[in-house]
Structure formats: C-alpha cells, structure tokens
PDB file of N, CA and C in Angstrom:
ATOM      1  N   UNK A   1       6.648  -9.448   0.610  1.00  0.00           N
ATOM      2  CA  UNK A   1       7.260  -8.539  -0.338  1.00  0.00           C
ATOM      3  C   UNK A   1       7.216  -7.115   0.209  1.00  0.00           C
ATOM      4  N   UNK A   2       8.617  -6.376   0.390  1.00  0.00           N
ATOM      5  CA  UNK A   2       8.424  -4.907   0.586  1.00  0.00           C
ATOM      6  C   UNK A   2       8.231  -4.265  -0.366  1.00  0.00           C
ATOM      7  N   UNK A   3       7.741  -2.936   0.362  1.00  0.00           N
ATOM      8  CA  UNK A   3       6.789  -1.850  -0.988  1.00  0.00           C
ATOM      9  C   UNK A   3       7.870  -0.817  -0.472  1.00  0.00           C
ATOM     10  N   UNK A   4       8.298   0.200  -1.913  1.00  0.00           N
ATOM     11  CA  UNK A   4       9.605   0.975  -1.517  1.00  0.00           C
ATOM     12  C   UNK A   4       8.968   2.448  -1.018  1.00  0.00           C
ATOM     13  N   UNK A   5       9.719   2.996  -0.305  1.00  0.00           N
ATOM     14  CA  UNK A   5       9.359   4.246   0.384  1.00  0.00           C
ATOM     15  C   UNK A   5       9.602   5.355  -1.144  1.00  0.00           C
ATOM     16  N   UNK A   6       8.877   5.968  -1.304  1.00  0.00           N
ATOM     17  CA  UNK A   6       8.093   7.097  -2.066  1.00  0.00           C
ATOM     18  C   UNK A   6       8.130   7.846  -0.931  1.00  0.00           C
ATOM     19  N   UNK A   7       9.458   9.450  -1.242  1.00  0.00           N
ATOM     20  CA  UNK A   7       9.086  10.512  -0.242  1.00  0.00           C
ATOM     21  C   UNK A   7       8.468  11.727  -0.886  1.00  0.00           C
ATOM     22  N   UNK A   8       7.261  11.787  -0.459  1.00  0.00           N
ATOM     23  CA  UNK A   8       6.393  13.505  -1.400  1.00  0.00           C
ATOM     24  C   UNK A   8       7.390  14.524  -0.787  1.00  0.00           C
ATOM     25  N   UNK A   9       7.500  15.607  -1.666  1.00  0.00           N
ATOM     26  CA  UNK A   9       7.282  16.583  -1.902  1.00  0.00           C
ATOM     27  C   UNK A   9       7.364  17.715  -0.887  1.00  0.00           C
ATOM     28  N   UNK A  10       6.461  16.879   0.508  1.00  0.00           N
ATOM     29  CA  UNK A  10       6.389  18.027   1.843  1.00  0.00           C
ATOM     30  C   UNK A  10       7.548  17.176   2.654  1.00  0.00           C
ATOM     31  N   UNK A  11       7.666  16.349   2.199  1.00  0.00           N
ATOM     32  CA  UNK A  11       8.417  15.253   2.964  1.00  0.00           C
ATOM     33  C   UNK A  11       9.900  15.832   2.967  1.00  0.00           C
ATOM     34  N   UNK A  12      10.064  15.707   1.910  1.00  0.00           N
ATOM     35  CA  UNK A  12      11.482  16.259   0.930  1.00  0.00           C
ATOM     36  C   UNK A  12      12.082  17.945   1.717  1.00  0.00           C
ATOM     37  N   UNK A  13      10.545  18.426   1.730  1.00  0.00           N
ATOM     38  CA  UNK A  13      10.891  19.840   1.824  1.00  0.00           C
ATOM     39  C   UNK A  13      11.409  19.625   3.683  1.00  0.00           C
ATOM     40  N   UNK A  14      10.480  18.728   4.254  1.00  0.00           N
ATOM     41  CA  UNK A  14      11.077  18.851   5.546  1.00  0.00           C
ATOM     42  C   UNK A  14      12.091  18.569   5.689  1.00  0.00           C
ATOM     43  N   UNK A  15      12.950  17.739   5.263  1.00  0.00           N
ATOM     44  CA  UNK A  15      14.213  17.157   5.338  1.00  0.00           C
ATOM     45  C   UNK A  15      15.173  18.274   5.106  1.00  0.00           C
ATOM     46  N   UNK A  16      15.007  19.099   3.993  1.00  0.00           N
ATOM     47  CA  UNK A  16      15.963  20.151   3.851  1.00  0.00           C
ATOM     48  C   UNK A  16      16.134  21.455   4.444  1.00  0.00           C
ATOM     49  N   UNK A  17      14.673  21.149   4.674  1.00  0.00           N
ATOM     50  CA  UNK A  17      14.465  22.515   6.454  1.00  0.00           C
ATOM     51  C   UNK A  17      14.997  22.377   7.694  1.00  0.00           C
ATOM     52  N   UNK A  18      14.890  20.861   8.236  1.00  0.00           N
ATOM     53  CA  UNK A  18      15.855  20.180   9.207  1.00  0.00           C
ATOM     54  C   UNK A  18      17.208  20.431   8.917  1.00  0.00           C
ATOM     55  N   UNK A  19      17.628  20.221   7.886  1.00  0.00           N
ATOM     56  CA  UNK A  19      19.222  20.180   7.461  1.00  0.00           C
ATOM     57  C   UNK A  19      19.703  21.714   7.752  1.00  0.00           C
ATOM     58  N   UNK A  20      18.814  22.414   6.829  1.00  0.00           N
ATOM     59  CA  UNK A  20      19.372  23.408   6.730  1.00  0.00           C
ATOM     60  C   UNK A  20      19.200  24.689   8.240  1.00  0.00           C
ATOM     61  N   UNK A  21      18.543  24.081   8.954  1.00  0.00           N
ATOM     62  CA  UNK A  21      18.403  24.422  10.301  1.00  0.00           C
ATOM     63  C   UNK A  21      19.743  24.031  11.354  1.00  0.00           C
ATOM     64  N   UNK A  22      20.182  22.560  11.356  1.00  0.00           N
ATOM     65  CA  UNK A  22      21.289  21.932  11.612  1.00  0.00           C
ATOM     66  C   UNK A  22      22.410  22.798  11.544  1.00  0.00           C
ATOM     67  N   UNK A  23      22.196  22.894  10.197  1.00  0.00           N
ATOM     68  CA  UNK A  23      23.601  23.670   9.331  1.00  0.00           C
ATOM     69  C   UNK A  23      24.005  24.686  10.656  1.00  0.00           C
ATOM     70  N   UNK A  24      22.821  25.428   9.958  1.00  0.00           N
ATOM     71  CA  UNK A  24      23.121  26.912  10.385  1.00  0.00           C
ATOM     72  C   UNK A  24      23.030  27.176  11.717  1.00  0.00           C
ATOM     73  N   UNK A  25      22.551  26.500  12.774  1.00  0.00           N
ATOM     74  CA  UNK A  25      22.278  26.695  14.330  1.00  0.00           C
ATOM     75  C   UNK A  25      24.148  25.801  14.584  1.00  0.00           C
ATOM     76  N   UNK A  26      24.437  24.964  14.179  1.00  0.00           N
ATOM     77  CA  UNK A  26      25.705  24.295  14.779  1.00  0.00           C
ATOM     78  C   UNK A  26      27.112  24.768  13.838  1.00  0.00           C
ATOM     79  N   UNK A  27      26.888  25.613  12.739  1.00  0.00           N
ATOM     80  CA  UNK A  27      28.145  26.126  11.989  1.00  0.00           C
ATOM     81  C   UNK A  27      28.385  24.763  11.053  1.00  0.00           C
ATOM     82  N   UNK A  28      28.048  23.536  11.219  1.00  0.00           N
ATOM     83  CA  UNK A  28      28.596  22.721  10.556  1.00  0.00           C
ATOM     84  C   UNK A  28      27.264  21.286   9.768  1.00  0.00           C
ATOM     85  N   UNK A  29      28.000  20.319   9.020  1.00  0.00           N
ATOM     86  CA  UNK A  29      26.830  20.122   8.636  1.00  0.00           C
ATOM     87  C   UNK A  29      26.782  18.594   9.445  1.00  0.00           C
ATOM     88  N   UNK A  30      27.459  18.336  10.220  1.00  0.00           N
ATOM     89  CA  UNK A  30      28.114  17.037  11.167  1.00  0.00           C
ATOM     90  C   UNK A  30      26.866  15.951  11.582  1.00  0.00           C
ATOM     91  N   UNK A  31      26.083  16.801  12.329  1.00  0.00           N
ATOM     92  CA  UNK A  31      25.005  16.470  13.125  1.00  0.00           C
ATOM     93  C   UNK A  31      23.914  15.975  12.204  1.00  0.00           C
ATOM     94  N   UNK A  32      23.531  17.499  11.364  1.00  0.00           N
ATOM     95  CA  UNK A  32      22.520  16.707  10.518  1.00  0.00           C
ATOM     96  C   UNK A  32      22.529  15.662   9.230  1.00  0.00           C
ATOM     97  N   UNK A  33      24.042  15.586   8.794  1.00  0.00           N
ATOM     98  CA  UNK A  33      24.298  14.545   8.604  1.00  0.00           C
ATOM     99  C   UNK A  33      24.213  12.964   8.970  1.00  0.00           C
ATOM    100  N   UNK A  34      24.054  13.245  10.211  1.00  0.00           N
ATOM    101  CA  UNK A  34      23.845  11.931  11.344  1.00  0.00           C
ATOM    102  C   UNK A  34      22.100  11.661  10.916  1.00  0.00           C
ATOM    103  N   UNK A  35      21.746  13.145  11.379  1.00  0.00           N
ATOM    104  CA  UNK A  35      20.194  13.211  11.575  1.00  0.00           C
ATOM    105  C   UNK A  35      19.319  12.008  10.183  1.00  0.00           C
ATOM    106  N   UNK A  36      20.057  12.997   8.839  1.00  0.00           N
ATOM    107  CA  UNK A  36      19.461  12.422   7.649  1.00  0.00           C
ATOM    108  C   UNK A  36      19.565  10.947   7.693  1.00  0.00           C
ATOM    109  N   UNK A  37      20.961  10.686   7.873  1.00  0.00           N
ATOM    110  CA  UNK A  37      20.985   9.037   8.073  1.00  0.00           C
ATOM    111  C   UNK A  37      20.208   8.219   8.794  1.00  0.00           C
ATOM    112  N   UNK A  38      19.968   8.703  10.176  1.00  0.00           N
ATOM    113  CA  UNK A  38      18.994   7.661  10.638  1.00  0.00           C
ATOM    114  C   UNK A  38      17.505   7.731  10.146  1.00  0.00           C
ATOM    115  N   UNK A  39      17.161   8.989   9.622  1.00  0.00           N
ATOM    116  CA  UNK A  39      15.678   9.171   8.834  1.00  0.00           C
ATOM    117  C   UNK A  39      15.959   8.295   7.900  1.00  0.00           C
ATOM    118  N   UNK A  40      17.199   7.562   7.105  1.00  0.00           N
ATOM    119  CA  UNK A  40      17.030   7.128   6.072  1.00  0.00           C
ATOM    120  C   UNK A  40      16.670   5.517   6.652  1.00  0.00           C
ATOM    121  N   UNK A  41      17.459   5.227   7.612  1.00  0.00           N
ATOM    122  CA  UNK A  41      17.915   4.274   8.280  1.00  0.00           C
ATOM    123  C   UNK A  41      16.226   3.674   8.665  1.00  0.00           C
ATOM    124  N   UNK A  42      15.482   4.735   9.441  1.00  0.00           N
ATOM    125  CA  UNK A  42      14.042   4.732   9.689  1.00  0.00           C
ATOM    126  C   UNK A  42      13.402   4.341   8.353  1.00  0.00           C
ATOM    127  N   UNK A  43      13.753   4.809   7.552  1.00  0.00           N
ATOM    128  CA  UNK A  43      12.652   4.581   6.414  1.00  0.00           C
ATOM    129  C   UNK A  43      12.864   3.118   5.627  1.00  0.00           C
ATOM    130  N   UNK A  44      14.459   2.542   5.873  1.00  0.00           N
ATOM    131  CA  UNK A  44      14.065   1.055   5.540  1.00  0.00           C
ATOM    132  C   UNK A  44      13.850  -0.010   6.272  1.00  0.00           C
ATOM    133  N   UNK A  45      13.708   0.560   7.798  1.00  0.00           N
ATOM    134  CA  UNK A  45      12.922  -0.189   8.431  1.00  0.00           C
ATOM    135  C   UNK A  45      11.506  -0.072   8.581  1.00  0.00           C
ATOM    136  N   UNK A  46      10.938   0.933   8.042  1.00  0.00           N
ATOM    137  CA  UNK A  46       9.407   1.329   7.813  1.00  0.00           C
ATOM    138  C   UNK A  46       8.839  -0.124   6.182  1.00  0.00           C
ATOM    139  N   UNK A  47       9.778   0.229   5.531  1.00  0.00           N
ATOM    140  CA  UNK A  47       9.713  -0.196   4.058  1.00  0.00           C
ATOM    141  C   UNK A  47       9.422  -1.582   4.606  1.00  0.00           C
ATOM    142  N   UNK A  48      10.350  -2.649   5.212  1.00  0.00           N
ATOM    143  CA  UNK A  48      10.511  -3.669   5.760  1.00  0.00           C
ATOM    144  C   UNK A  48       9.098  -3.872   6.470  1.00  0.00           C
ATOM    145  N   UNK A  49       8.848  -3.286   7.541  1.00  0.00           N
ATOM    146  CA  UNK A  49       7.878  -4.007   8.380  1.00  0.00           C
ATOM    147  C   UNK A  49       6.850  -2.370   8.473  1.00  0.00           C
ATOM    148  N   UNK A  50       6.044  -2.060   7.738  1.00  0.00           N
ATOM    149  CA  UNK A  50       5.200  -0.735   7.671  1.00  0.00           C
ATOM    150  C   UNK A  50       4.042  -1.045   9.116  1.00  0.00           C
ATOM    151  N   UNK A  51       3.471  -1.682   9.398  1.00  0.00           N
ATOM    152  CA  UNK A  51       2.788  -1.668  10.266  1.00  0.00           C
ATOM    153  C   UNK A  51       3.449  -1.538  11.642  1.00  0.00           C
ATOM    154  N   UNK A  52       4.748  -1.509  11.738  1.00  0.00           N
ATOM    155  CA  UNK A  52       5.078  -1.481  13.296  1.00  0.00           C
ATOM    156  C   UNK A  52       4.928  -0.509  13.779  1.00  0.00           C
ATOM    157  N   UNK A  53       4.690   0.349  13.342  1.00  0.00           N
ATOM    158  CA  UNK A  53       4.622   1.956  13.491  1.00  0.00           C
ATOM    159  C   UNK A  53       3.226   2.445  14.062  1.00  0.00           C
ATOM    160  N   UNK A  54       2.770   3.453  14.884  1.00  0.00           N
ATOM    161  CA  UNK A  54       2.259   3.650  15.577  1.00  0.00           C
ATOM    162  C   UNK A  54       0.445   3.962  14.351  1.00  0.00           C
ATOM    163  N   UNK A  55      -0.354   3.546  14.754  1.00  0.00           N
ATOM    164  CA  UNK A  55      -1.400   4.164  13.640  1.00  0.00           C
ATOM    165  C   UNK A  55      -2.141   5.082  14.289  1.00  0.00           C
ATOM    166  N   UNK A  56      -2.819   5.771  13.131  1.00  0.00           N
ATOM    167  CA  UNK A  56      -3.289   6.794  13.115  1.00  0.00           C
ATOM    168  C   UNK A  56      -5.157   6.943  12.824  1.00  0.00           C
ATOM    169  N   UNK A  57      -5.785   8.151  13.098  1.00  0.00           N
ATOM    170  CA  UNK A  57      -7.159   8.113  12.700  1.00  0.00           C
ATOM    171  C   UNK A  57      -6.932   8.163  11.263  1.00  0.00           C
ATOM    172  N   UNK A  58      -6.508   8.550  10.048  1.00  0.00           N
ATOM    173  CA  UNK A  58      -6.765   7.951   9.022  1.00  0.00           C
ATOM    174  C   UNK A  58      -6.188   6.620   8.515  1.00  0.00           C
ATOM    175  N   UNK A  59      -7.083   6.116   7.645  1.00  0.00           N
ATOM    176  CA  UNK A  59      -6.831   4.522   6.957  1.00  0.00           C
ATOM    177  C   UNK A  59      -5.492   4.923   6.351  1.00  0.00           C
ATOM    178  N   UNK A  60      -5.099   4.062   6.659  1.00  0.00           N
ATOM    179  CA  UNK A  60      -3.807   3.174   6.330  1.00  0.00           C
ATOM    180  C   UNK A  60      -2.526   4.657   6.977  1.00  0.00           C
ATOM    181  N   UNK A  61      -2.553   5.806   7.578  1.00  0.00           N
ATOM    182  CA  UNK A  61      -1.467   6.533   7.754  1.00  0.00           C
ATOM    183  C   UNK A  61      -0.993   5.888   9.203  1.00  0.00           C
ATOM    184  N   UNK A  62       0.372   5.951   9.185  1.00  0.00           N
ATOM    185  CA  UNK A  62       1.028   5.398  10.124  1.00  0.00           C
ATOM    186  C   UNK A  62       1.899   6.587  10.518  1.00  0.00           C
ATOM    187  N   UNK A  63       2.736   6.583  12.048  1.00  0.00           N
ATOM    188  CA  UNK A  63       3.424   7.686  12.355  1.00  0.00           C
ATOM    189  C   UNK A  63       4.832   6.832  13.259  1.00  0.00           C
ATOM    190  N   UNK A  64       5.832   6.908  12.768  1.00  0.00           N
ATOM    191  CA  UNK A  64       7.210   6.250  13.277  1.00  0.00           C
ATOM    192  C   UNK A  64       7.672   7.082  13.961  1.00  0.00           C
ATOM    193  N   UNK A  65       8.071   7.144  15.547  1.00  0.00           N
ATOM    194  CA  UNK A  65       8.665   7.677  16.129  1.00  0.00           C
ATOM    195  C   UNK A  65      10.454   7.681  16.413  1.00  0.00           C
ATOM    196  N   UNK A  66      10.431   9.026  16.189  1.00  0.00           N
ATOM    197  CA  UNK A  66      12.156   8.519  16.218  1.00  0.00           C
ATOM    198  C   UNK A  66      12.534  10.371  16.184  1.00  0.00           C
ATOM    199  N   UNK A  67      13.710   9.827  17.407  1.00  0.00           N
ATOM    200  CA  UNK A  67      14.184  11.093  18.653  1.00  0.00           C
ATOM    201  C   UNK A  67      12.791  11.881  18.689  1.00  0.00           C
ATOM    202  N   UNK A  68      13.108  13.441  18.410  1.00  0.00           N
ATOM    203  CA  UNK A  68      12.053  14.106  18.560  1.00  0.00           C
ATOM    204  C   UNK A  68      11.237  14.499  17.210  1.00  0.00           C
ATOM    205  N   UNK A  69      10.987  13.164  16.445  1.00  0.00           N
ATOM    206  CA  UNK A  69      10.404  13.814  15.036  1.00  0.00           C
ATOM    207  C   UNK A  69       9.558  12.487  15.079  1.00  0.00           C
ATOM    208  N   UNK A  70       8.248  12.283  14.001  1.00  0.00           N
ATOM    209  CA  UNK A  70       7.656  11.472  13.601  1.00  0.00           C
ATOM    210  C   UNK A  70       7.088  11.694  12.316  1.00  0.00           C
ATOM    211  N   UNK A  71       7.852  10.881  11.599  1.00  0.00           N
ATOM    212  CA  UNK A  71       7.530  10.183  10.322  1.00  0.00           C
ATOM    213  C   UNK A  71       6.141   9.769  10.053  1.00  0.00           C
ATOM    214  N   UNK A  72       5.565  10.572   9.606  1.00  0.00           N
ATOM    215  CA  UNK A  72       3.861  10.444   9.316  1.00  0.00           C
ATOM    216  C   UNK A  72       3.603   9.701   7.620  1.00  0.00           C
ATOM    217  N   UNK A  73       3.845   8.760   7.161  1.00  0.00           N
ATOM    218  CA  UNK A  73       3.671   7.624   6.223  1.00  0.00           C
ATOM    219  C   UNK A  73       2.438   6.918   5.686  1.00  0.00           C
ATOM    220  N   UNK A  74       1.817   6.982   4.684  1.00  0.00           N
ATOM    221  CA  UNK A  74       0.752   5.936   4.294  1.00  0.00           C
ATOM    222  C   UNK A  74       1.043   4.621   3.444  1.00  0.00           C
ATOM    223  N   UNK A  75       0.642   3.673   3.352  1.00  0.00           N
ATOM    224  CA  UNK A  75       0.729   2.444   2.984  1.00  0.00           C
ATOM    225  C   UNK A  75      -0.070   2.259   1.992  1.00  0.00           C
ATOM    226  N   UNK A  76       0.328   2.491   0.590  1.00  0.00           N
ATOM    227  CA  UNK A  76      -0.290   1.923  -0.735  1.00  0.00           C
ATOM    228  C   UNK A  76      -0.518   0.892  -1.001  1.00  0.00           C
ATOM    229  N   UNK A  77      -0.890   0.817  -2.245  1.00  0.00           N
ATOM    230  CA  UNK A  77      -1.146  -0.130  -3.151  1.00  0.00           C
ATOM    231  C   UNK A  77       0.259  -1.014  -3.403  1.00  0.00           C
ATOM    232  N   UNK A  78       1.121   0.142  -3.752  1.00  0.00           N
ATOM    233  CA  UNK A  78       2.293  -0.407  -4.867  1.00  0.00           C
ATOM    234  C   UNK A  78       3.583   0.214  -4.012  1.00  0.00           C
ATOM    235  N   UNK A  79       3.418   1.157  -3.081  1.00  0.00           N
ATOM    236  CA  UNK A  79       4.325   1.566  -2.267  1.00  0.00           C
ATOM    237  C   UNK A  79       4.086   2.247  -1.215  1.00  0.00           C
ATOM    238  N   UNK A  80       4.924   3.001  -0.606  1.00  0.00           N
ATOM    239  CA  UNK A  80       4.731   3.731   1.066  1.00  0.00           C
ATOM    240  C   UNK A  80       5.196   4.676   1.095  1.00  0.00           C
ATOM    241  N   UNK A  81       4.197   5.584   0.722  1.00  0.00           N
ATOM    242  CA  UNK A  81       4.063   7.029   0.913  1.00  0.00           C
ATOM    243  C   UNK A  81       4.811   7.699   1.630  1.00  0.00           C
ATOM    244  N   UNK A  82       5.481   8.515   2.288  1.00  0.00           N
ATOM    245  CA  UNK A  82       6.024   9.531   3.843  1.00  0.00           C
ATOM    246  C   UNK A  82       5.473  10.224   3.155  1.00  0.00           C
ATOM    247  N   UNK A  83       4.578  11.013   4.235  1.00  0.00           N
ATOM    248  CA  UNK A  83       3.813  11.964   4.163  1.00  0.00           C
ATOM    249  C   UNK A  83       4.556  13.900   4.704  1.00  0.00           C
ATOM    250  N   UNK A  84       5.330  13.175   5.581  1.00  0.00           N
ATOM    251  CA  UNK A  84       5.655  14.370   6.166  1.00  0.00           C
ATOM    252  C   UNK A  84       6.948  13.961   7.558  1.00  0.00           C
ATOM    253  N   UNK A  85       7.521  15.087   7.805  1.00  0.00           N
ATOM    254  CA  UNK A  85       8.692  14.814   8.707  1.00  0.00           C
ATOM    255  C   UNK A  85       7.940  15.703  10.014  1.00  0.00           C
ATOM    256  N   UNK A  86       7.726  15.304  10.732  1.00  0.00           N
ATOM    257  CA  UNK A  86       6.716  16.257  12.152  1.00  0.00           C
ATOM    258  C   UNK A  86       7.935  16.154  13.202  1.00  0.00           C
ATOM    259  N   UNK A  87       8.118  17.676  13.284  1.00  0.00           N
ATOM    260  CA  UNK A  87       9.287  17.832  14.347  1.00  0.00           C
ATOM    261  C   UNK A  87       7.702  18.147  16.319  1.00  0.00           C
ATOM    262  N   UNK A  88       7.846  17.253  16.756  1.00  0.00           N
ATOM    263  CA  UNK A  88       7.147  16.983  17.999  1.00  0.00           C
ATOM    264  C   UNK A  88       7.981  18.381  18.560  1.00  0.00           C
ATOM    265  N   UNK A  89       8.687  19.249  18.513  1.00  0.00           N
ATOM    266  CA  UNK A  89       8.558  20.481  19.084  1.00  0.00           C
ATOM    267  C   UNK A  89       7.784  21.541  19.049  1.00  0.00           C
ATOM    268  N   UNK A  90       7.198  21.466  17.606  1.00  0.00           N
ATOM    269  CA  UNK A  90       6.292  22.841  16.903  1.00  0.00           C
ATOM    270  C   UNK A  90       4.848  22.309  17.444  1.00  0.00           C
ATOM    271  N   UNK A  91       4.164  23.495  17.179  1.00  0.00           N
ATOM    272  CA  UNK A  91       2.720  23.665  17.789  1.00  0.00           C
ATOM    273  C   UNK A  91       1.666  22.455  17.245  1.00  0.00           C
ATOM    274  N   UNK A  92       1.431  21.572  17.844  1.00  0.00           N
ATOM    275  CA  UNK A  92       0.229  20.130  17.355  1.00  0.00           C
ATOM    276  C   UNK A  92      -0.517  21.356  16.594  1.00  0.00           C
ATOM    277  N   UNK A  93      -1.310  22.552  16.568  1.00  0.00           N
ATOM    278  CA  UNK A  93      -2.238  22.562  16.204  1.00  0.00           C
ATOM    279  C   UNK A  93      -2.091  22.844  14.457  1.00  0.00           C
ATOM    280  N   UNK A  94      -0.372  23.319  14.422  1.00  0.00           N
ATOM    281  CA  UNK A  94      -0.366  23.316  12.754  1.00  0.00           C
ATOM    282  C   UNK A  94      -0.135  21.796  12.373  1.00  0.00           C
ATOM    283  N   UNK A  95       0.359  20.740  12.868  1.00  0.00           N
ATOM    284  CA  UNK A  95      -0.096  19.738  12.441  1.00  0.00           C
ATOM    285  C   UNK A  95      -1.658  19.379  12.539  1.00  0.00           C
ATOM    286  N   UNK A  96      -2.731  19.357  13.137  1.00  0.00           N
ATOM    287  CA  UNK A  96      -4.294  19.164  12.359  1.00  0.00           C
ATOM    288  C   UNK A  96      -4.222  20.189  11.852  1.00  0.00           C
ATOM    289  N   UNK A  97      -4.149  21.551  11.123  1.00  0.00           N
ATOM    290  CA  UNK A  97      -4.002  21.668   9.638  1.00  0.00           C
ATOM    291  C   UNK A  97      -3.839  21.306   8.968  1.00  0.00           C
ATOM    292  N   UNK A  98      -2.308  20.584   9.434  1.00  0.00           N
ATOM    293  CA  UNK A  98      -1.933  19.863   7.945  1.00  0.00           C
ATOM    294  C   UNK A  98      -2.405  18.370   7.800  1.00  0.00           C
ATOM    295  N   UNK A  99      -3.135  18.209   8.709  1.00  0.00           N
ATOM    296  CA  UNK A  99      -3.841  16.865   8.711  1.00  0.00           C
ATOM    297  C   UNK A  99      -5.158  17.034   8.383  1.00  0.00           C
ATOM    298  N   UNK A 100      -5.588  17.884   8.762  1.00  0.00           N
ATOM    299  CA  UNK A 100      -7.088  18.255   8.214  1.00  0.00           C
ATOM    300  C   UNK A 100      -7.532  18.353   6.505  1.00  0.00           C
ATOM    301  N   UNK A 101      -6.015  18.713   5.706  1.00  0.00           N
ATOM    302  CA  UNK A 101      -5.829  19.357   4.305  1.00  0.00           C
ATOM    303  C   UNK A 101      -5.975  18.086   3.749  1.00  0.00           C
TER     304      UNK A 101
END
C-alpha cells in the first residue's frame, strides 16, 4: 500500500522560490514548468517505492536525487512527508542548519 506525499510548508516555499527564480532569470515560465513537473513526477515515484532513495543520518529521512536538487522526505506513519527541496548548488553548511533545527 502507498502512503501519499504530504508537502510542508518549507517544501512548498521551495518550489515557488525555484519557480519564481526560473521565471525571472529566463523571461519565461517554460523551463520551470518542466522543472515542477518532474518534482511532481519524482514525488510519485517516491510515494510508490519510498525507500529507493538515498538515506540519511536521521530515522526514517530519505533524500531523492534528481538533476541538481534533492528531495529531502520522511516516511510516516500514515504518509510521506517532503521535507524540503535542497538545490545541491547553495552552501551544505545552511543545509546542517536546517538539518540541525
């Protein structure tokens, strides 16, 4: 039985920071249109098979790689968390901040 992807909050917010980055660096919204789709595309293959995904030092968080971003996800009870959209360009060390929090 799959458990449905639940996106928080920081999750959400990354997605529209990506977009709206897209937007405005290419004049158009073409690309990140593409972009969102395969994040979505990623997330029901996460939903489907949650463990294929790379794990992590905390219990149960998982991290899906895909182009230059990783999908940082935990695995509930009743569903599957995304925790966060991690663009692998920005500085690792504000991610353990935000992993540390």
């Amino acid at each position: 039985m799959t458990k449905p992807i639940v996106w928080s909050q920081n999750a959400k917010n990354d997605l529209k920071n990506i977009k709206k980055f897209f937007d405005t660096r290419n004049q158009s919204s073409a690309y990140s249109k593409k972009l969102l789709k395969t994040f979505r595309d990623s997330a029901k293959l996460i939903e489907k098979f949650p463990l294929l995904s790379i794990p992590t030092e905390n219990d149960n968080v998982r991290g899906f790689v895909i182009l230059e971003y990783i999908i940082f996800y935990e695995i509930m009870s009743e569903h599957i968390l995304v925790l966060i959209v991690w663009d692998c360009r920005r500085d690792p060390e504000q991610l353990n901040k935000l992993v540390k929090r």
